[in-house]
N, C-alpha and C. Protein backbone atom coordinates (compact mmCIF):
# COMPACT_ATOMS: atom_id res chain seq x y z
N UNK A 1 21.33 -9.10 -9.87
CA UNK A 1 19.98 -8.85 -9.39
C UNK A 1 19.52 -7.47 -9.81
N UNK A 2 19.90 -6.57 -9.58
CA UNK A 2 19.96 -5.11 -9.83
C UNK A 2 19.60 -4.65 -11.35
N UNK A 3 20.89 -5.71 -11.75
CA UNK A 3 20.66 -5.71 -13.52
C UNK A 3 19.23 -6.15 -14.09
N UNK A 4 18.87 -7.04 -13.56
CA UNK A 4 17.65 -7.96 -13.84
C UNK A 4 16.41 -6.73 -14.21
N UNK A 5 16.30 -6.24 -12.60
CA UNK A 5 15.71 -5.30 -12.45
C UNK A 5 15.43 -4.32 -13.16
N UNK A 6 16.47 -3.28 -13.92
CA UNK A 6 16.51 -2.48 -14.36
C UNK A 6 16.51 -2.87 -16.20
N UNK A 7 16.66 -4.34 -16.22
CA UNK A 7 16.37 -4.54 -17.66
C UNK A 7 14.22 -5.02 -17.79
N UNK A 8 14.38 -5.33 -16.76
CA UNK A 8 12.71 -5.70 -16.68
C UNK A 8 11.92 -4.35 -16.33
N UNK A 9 12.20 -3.11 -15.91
CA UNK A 9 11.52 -1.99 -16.27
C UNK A 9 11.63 -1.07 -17.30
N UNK A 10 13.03 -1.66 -18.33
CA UNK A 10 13.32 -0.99 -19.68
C UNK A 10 12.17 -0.72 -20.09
N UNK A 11 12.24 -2.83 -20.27
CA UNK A 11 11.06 -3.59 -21.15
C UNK A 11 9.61 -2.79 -20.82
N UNK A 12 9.32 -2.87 -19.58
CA UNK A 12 7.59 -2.39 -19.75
C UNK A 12 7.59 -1.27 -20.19
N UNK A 13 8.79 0.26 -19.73
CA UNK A 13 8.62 1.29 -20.28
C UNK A 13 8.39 1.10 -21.85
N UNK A 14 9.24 0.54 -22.38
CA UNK A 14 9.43 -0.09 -24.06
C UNK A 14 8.07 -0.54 -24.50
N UNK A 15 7.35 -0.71 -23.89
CA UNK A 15 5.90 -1.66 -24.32
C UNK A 15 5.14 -0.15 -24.99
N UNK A 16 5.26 0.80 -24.07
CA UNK A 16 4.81 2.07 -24.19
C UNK A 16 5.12 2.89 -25.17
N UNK A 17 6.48 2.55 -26.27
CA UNK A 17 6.79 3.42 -26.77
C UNK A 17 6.06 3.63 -28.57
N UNK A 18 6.03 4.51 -29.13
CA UNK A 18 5.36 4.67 -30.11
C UNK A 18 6.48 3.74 -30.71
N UNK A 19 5.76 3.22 -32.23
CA UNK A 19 7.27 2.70 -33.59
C UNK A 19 8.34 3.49 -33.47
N UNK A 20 7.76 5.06 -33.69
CA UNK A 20 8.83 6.10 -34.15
C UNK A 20 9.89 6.30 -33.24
N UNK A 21 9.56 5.85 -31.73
CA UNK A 21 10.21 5.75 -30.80
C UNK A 21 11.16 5.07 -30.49
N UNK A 22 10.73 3.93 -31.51
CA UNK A 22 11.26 2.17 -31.21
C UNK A 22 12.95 2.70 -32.43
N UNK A 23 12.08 3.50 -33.28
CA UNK A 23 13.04 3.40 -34.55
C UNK A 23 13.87 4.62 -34.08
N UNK A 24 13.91 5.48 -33.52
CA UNK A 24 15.18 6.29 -33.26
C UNK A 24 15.89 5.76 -32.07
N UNK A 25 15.60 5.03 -31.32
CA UNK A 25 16.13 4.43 -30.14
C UNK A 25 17.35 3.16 -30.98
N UNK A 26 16.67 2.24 -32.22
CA UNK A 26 17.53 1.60 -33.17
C UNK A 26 18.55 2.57 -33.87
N UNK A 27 18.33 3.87 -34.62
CA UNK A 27 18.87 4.40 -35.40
C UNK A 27 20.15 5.28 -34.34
N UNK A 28 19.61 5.27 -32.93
CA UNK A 28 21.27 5.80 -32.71
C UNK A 28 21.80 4.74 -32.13
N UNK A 29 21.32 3.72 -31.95
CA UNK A 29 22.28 2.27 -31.89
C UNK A 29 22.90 1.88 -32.92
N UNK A 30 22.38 2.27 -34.12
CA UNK A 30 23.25 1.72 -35.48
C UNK A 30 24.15 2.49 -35.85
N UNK A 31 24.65 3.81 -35.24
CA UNK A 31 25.80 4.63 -35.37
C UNK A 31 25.92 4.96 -36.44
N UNK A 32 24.74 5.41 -36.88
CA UNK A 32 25.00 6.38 -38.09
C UNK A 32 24.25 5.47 -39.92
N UNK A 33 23.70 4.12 -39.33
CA UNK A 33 23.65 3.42 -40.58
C UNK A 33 22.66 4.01 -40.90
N UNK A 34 21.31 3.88 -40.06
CA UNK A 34 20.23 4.43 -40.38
C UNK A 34 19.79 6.04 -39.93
N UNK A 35 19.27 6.99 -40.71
CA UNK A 35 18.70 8.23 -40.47
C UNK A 35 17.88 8.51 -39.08
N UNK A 36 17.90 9.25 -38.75
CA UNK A 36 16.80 9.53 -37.78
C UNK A 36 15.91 10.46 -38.25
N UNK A 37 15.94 10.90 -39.21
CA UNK A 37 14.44 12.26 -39.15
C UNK A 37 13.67 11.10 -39.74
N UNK A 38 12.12 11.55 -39.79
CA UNK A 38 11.02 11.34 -40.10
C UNK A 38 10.97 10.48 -41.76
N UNK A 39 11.57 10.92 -42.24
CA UNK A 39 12.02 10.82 -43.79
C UNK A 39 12.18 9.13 -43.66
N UNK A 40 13.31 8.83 -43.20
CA UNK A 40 14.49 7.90 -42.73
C UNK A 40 13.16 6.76 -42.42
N UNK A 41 12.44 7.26 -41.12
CA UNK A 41 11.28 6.13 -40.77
C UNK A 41 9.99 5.66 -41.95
N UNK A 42 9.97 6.60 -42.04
CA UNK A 42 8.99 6.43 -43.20
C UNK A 42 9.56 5.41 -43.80
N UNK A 43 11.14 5.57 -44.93
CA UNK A 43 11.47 4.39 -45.57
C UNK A 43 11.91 2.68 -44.71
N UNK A 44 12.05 3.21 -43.36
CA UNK A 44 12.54 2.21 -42.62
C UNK A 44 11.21 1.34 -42.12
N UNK A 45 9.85 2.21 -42.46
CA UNK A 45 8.46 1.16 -42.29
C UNK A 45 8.26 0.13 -43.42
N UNK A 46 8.88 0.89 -44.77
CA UNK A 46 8.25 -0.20 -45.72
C UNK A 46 9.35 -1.18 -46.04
N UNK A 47 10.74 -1.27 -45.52
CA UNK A 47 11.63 -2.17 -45.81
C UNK A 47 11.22 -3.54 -43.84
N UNK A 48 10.37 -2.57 -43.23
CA UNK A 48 10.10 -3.84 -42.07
C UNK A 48 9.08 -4.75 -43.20
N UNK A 49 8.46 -3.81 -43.77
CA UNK A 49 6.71 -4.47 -44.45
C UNK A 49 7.71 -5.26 -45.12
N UNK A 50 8.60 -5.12 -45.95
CA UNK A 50 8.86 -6.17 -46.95
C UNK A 50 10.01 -7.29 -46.34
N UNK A 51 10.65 -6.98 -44.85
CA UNK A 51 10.96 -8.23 -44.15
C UNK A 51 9.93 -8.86 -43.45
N UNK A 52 8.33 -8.62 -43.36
CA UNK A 52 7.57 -9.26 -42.60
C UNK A 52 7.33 -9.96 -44.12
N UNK A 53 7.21 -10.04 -45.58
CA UNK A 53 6.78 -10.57 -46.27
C UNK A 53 8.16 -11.62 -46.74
N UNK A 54 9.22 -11.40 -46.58
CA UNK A 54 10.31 -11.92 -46.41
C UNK A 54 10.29 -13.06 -45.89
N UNK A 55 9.67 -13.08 -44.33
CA UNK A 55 9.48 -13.78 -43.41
C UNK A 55 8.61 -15.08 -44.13
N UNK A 56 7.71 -15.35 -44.64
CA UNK A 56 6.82 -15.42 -44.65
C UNK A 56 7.00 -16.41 -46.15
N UNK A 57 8.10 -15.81 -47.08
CA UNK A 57 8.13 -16.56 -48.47
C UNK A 57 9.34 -17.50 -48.25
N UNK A 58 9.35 -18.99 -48.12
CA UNK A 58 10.17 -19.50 -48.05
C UNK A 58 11.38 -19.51 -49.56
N UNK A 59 10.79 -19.22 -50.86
CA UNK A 59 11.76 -18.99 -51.92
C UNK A 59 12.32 -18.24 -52.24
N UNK A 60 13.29 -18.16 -53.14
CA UNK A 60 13.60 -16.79 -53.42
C UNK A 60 13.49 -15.73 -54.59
N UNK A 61 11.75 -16.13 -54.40
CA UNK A 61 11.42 -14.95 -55.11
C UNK A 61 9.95 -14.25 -53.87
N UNK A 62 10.10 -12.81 -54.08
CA UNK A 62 8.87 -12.09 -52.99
C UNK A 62 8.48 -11.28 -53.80
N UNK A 63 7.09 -11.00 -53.78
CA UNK A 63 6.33 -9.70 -54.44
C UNK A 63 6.30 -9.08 -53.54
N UNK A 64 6.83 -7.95 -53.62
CA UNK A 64 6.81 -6.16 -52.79
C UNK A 64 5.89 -5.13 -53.70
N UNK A 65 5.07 -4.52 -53.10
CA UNK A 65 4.10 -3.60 -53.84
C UNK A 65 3.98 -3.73 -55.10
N UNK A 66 3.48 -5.14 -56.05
CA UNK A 66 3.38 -5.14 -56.89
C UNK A 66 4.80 -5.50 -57.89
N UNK A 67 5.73 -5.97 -57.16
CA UNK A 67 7.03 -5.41 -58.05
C UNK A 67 7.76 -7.45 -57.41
N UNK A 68 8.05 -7.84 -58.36
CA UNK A 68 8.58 -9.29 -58.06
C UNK A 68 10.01 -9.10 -57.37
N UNK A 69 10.72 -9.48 -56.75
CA UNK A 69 12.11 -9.26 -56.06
C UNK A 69 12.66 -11.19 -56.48
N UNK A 70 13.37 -10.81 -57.16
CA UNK A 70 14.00 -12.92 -56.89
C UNK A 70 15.12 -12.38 -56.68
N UNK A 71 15.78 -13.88 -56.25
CA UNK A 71 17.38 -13.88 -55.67
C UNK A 71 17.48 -13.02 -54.42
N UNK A 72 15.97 -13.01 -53.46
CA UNK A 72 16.26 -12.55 -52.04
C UNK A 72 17.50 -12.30 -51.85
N UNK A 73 18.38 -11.44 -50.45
CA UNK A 73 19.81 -11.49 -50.26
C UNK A 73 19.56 -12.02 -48.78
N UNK A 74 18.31 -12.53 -48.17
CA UNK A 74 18.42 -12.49 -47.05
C UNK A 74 17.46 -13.91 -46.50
N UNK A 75 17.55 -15.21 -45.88
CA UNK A 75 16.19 -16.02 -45.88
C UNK A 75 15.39 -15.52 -45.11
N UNK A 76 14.05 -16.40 -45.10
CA UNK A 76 12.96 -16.37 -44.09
C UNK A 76 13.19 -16.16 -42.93
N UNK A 77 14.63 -16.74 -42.34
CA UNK A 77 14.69 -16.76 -41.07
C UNK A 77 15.63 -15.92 -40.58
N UNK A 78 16.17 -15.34 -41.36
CA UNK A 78 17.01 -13.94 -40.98
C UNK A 78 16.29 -12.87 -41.23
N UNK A 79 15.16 -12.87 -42.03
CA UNK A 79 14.04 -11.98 -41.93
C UNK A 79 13.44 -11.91 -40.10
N UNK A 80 13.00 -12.83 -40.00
CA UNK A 80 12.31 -13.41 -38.90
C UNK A 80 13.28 -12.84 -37.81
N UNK A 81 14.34 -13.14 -37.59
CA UNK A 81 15.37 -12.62 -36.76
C UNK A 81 15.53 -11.13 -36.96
N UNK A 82 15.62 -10.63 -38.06
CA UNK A 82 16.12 -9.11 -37.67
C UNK A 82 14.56 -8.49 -37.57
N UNK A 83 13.21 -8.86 -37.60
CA UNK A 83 12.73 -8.22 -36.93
C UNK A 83 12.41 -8.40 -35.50
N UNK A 84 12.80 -9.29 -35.53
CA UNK A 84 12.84 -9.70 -33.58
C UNK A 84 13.61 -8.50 -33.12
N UNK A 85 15.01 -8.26 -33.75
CA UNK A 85 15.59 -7.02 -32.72
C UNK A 85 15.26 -5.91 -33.55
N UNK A 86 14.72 -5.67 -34.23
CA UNK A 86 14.00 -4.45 -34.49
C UNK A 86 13.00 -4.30 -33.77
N UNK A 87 11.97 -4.93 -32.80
CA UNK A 87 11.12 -4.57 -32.34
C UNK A 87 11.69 -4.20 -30.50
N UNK A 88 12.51 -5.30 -30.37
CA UNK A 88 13.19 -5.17 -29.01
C UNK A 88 14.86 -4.33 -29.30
N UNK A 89 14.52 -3.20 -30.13
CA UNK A 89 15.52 -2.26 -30.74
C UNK A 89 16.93 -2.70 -30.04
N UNK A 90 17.50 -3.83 -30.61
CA UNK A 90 18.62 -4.39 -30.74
C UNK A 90 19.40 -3.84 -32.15
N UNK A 91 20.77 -3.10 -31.88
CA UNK A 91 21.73 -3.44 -33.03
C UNK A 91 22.39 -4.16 -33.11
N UNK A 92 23.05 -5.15 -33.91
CA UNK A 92 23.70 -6.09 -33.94
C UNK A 92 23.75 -6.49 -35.73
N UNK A 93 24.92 -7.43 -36.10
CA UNK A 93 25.46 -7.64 -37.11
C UNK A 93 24.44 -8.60 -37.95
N UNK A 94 23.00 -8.74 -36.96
CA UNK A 94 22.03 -9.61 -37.76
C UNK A 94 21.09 -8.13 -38.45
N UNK A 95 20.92 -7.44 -37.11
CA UNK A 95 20.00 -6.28 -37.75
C UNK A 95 20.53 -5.64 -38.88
N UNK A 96 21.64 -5.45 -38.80
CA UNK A 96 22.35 -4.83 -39.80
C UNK A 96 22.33 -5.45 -41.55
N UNK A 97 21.63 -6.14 -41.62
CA UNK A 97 21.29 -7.25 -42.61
C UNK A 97 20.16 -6.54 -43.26
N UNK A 98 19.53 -5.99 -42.51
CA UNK A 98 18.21 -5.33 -43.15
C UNK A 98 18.54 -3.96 -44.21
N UNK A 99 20.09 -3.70 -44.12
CA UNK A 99 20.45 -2.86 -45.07
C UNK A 99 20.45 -3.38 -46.64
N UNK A 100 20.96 -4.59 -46.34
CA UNK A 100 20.57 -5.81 -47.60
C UNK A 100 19.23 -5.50 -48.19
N UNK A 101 18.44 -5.67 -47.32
CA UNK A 101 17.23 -5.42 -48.27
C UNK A 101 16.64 -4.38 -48.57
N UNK A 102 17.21 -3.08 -47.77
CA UNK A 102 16.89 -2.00 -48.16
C UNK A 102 17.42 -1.48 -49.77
N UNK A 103 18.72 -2.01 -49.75
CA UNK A 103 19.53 -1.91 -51.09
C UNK A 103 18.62 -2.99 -52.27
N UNK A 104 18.22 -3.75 -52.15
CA UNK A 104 17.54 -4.52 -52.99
C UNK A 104 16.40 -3.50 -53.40
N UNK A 105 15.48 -2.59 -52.64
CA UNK A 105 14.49 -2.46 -52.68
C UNK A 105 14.63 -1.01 -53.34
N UNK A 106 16.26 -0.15 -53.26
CA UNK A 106 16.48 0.65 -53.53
C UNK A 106 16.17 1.74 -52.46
N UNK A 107 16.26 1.48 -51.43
CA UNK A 107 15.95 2.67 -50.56
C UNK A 107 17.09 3.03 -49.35
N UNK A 108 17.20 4.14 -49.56
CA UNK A 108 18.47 4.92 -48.45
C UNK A 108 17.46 4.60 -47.08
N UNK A 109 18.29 4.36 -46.27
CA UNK A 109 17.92 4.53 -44.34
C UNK A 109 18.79 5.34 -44.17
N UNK A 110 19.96 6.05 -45.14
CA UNK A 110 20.93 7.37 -44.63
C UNK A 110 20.68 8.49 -45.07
């Protein structure tokens, strides 16, 4: 009961929090995978942009800023999933997937 409680006023505080908020609250849950300065978010906005477009292309090929990506490393629906706990700043061995596409895209989160 108690628990309930105290996970249902996380959440509303959480409703409140800026991205940047959302993303260092993830980055010291990921123990070190992803950066925390400013730098780090910045690249960690445009690898969400290119799992929301991820999401979204059932094949495996995606255009990212102009630039074709085939042979995805990740589907639609593990897109779809790791931004679910990226927004409800979950770490876990699905989020951790999004390093996949950061490496595709060529971009450090360290």
């Amino acid at each position: 009961m108690v628990l309930s409680i105290i996970k249902r006023s996380t959440n509303v505080i959480q409703k409140n929090w800026s991205d940047y908020d959302k993303f260092l609250v993830l980055s010291d849950r990921s123990r070190g995978k992803i950066g925390t300065e400013y730098g780090h978010f910045m690249r960690f906005k445009t690898v969400v942009e290119a799992l929301k477009k991820m999401r979204s292309t059932q094949g495996n090929i995606v255009v990212i800023d102009g630039e074709a990506i085939d042979k995805k490393k990740i589907t639609a629906t593990e897109a779809t999933n790791i931004l679910s706990n990226i927004y409800e700043c979950k770490w876990n061995n699905v989020t951790e997937k999004m390093l996949l596409v950061a490496s595709q895209l060529r971009i450090s989160l360290r």
